[in-house]
N, C-alpha and C. Protein backbone atom coordinates (compact mmCIF):
# COMPACT_ATOMS: atom_id res chain seq x y z
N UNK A 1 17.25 -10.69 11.17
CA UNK A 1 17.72 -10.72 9.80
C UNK A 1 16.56 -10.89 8.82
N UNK A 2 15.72 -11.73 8.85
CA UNK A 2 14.66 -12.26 8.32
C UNK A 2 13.66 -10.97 8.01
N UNK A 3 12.93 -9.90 9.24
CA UNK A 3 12.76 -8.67 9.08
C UNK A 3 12.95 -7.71 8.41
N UNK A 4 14.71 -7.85 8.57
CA UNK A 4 15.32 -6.35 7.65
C UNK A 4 15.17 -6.93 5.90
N UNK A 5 15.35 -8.02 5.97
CA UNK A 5 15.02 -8.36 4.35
C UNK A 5 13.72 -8.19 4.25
N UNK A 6 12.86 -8.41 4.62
CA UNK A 6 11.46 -8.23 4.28
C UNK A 6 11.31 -6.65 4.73
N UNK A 7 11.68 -5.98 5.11
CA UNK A 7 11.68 -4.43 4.85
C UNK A 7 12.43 -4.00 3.73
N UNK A 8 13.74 -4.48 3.20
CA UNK A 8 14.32 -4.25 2.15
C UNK A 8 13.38 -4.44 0.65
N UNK A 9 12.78 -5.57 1.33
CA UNK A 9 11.82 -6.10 -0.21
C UNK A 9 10.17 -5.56 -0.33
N UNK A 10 10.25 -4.93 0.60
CA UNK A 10 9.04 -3.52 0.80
C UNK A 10 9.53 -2.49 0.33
N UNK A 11 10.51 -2.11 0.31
CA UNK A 11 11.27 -0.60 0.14
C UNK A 11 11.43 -0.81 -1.32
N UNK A 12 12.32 -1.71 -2.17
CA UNK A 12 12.46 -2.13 -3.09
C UNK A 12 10.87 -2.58 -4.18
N UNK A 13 10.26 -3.40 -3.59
CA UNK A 13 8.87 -3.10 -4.12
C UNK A 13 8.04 -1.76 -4.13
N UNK A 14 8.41 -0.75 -3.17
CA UNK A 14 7.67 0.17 -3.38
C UNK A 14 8.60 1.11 -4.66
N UNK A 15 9.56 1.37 -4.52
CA UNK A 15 9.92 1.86 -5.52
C UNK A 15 9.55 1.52 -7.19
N UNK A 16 9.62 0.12 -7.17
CA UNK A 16 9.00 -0.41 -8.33
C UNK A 16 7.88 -0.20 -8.69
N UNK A 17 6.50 -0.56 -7.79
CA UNK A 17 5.45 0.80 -8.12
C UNK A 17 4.99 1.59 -8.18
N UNK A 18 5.94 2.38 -7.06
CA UNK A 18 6.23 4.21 -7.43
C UNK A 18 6.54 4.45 -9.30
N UNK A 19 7.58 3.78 -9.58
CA UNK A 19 7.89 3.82 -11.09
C UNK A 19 6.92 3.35 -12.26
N UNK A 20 6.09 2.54 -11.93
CA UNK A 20 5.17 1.80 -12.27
C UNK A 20 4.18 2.63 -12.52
N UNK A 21 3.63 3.29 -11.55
CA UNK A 21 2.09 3.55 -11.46
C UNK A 21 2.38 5.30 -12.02
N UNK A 22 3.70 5.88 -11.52
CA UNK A 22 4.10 7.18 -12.49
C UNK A 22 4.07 7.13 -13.86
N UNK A 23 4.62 6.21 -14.58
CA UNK A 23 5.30 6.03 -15.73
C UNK A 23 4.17 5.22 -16.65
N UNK A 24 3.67 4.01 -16.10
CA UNK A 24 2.69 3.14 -17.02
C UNK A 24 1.11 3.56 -16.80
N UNK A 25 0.99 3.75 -15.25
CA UNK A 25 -0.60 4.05 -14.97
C UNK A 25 -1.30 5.20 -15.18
N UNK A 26 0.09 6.26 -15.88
CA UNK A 26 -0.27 7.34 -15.68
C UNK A 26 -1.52 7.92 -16.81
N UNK A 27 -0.88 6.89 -17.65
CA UNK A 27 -1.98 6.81 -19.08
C UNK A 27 -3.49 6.20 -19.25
N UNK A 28 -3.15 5.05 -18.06
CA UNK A 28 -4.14 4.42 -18.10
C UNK A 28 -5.48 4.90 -16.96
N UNK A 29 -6.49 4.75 -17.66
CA UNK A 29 -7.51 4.96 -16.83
C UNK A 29 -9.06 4.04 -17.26
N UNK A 30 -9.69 4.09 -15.96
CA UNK A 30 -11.26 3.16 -16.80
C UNK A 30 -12.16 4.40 -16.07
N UNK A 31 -12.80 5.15 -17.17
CA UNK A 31 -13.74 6.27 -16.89
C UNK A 31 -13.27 6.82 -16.04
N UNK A 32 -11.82 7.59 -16.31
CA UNK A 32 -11.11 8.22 -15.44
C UNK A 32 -10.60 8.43 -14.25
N UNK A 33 -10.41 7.06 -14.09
CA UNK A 33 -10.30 6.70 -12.61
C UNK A 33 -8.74 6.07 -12.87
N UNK A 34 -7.74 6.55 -12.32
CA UNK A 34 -6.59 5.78 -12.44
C UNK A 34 -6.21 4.56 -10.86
N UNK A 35 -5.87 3.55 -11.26
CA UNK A 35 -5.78 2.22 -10.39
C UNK A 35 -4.70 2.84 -9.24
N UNK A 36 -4.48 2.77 -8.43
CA UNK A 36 -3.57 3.31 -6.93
C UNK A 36 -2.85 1.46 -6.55
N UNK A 37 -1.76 1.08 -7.11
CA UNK A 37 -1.30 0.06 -6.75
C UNK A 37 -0.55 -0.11 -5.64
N UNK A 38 -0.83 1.17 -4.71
CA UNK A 38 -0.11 1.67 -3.52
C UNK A 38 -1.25 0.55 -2.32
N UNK A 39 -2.47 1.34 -2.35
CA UNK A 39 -3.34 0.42 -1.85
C UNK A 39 -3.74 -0.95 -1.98
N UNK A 40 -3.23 -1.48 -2.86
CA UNK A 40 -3.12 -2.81 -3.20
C UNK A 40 -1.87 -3.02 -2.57
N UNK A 41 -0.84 -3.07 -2.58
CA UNK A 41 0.48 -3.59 -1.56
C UNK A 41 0.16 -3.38 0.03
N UNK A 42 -0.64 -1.83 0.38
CA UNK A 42 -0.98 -2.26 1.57
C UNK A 42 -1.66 -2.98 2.58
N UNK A 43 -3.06 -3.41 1.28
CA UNK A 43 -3.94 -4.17 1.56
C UNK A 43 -3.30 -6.22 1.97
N UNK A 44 -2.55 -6.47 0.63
CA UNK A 44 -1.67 -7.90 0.85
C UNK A 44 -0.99 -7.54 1.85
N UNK A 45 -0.21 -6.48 2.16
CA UNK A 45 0.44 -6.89 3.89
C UNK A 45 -0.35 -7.10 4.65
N UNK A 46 -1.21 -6.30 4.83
CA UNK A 46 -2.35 -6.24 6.10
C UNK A 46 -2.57 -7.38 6.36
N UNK A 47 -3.05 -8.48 4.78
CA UNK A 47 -3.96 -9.71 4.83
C UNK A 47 -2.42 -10.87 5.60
N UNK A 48 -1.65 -10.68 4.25
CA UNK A 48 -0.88 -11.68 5.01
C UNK A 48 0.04 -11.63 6.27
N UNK A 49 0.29 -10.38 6.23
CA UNK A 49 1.50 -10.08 7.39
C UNK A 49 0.51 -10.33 9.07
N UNK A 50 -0.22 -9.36 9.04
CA UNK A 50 -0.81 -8.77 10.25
C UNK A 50 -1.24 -7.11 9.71
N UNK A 51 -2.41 -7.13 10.69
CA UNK A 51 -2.92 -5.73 10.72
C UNK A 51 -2.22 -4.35 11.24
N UNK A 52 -1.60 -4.45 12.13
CA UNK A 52 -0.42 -3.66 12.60
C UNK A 52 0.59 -3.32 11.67
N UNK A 53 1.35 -4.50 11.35
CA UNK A 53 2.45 -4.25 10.07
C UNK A 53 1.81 -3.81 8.88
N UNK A 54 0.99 -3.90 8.55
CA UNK A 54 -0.08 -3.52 7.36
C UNK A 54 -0.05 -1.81 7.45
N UNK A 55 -1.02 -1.31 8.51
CA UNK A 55 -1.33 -0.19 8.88
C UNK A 55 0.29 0.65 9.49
N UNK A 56 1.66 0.08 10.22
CA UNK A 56 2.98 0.64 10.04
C UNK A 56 3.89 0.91 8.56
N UNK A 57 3.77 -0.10 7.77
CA UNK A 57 4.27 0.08 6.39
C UNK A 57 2.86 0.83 5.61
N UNK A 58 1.84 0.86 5.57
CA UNK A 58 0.45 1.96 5.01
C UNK A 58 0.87 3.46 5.25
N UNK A 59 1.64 3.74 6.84
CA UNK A 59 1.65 4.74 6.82
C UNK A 59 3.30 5.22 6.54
N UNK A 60 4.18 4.54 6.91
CA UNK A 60 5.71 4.55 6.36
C UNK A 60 5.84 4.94 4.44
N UNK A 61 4.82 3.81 3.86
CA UNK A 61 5.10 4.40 2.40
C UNK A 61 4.22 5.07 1.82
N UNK A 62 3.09 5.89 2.82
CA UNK A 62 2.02 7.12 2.59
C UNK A 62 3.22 8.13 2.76
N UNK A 63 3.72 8.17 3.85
CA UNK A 63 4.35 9.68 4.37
C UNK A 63 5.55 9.71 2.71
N UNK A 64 6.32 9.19 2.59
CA UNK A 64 6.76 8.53 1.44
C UNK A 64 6.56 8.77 0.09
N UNK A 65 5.44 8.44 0.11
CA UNK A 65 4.53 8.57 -1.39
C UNK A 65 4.21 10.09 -1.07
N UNK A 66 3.70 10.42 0.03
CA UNK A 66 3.25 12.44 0.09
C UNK A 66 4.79 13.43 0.10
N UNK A 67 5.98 12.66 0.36
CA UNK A 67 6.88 13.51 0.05
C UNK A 67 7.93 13.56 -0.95
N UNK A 68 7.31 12.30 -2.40
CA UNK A 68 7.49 12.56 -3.07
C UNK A 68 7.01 12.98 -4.33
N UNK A 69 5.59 13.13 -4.04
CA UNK A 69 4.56 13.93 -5.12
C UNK A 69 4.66 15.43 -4.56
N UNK A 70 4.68 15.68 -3.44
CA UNK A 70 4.91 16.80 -3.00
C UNK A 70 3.40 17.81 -2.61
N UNK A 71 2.25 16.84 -2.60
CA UNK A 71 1.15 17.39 -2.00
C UNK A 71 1.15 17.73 -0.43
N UNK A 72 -0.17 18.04 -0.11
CA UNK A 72 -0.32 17.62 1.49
C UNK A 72 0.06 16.27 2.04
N UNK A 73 1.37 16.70 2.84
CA UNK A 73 1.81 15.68 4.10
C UNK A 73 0.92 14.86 4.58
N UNK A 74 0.49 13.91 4.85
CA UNK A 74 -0.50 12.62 5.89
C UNK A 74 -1.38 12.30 4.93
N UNK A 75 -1.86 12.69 4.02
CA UNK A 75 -3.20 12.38 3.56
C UNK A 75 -2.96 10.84 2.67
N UNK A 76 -2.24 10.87 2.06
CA UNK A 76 -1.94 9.05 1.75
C UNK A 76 -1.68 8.09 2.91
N UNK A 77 -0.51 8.72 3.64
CA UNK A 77 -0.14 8.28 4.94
C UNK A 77 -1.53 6.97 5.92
N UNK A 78 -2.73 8.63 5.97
CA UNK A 78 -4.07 8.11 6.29
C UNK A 78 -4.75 7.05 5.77
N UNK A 79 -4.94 7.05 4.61
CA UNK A 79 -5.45 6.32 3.35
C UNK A 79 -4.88 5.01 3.61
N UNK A 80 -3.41 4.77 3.09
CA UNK A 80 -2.92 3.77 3.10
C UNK A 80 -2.91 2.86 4.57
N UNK A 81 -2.76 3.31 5.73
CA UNK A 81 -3.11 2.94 7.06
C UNK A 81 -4.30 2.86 7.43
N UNK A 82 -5.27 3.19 6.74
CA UNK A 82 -6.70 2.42 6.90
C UNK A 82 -6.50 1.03 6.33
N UNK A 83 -5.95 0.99 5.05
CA UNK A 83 -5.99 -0.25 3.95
C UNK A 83 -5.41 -1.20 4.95
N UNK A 84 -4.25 -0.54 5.26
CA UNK A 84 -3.48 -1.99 6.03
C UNK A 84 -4.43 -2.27 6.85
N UNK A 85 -4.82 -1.41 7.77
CA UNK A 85 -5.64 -2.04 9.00
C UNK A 85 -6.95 -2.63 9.07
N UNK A 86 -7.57 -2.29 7.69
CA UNK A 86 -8.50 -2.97 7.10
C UNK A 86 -8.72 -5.06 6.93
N UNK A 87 -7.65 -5.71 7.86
CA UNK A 87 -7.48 -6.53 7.60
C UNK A 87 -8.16 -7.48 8.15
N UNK A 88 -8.89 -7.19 9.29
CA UNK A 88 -10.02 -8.34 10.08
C UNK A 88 -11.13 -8.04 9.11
N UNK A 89 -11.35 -7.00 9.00
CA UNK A 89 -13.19 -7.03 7.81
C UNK A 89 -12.81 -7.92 6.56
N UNK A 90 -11.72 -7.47 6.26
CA UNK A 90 -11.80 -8.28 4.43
C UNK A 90 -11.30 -9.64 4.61
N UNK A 91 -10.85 -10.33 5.90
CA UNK A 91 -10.48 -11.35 5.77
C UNK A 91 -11.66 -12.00 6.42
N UNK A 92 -12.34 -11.36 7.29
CA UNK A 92 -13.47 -12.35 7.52
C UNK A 92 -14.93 -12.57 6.71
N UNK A 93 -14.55 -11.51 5.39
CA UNK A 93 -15.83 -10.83 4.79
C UNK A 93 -15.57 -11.68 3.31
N UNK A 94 -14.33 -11.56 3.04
CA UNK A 94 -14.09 -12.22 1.40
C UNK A 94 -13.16 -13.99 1.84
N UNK A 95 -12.96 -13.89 2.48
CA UNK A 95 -11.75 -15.33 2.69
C UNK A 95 -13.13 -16.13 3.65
N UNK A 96 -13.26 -17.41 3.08
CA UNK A 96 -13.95 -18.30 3.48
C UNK A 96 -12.88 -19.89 4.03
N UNK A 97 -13.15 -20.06 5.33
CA UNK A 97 -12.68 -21.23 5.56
C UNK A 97 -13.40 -22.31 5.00
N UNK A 98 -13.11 -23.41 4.68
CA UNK A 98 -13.89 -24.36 4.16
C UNK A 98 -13.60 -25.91 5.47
């Protein structure tokens, strides 16, 4: 039970910055670079969840995100499943135990 809500509140969060990053980010840019808040949600799972669940939901709301912009299939998919799995380097590289 605990799971399917925390997939519900992934699904539900992603939609929110699907809408988000269409609608508000679309304007915004710093030297033309627009912010991807896609990679940022996959990156916090990675860190807090696990690297696995990180890199399974990276590539669940890549395939996702590529079939609803309607580009080439996998290529976010990819992207975003690096981010998740990215989670032993940035946690042992930026997070300091004290």
């Amino acid at each position: 039970m605990k799971k399917l809500l925390s997939i519900i509140i992934i699904f539900i969060t992603f939609i929110f910055i699907y809408f988000l990053q269409s609608d508000f980010f679309n304007w915004f840019n710093i030297a033309g670079v627009k912010p991807n808040l896609f990679i940022i949600i996959s990156l916090f799972i990675g860190i807090f969840i696990g690297k696995v669940y990180g890199a399974s939901i990276g590539i669940i709301l890549g395939l996702l995100l590529d079939l609803f912009i309607g580009k080439a299939l996998g290529v976010n998919a990819i992207v975003l499943a690096t981010a998740g799995f990215m989670r032993r380097y940035i946690y042992k590289k930026f997070i300091k135990r004290q």
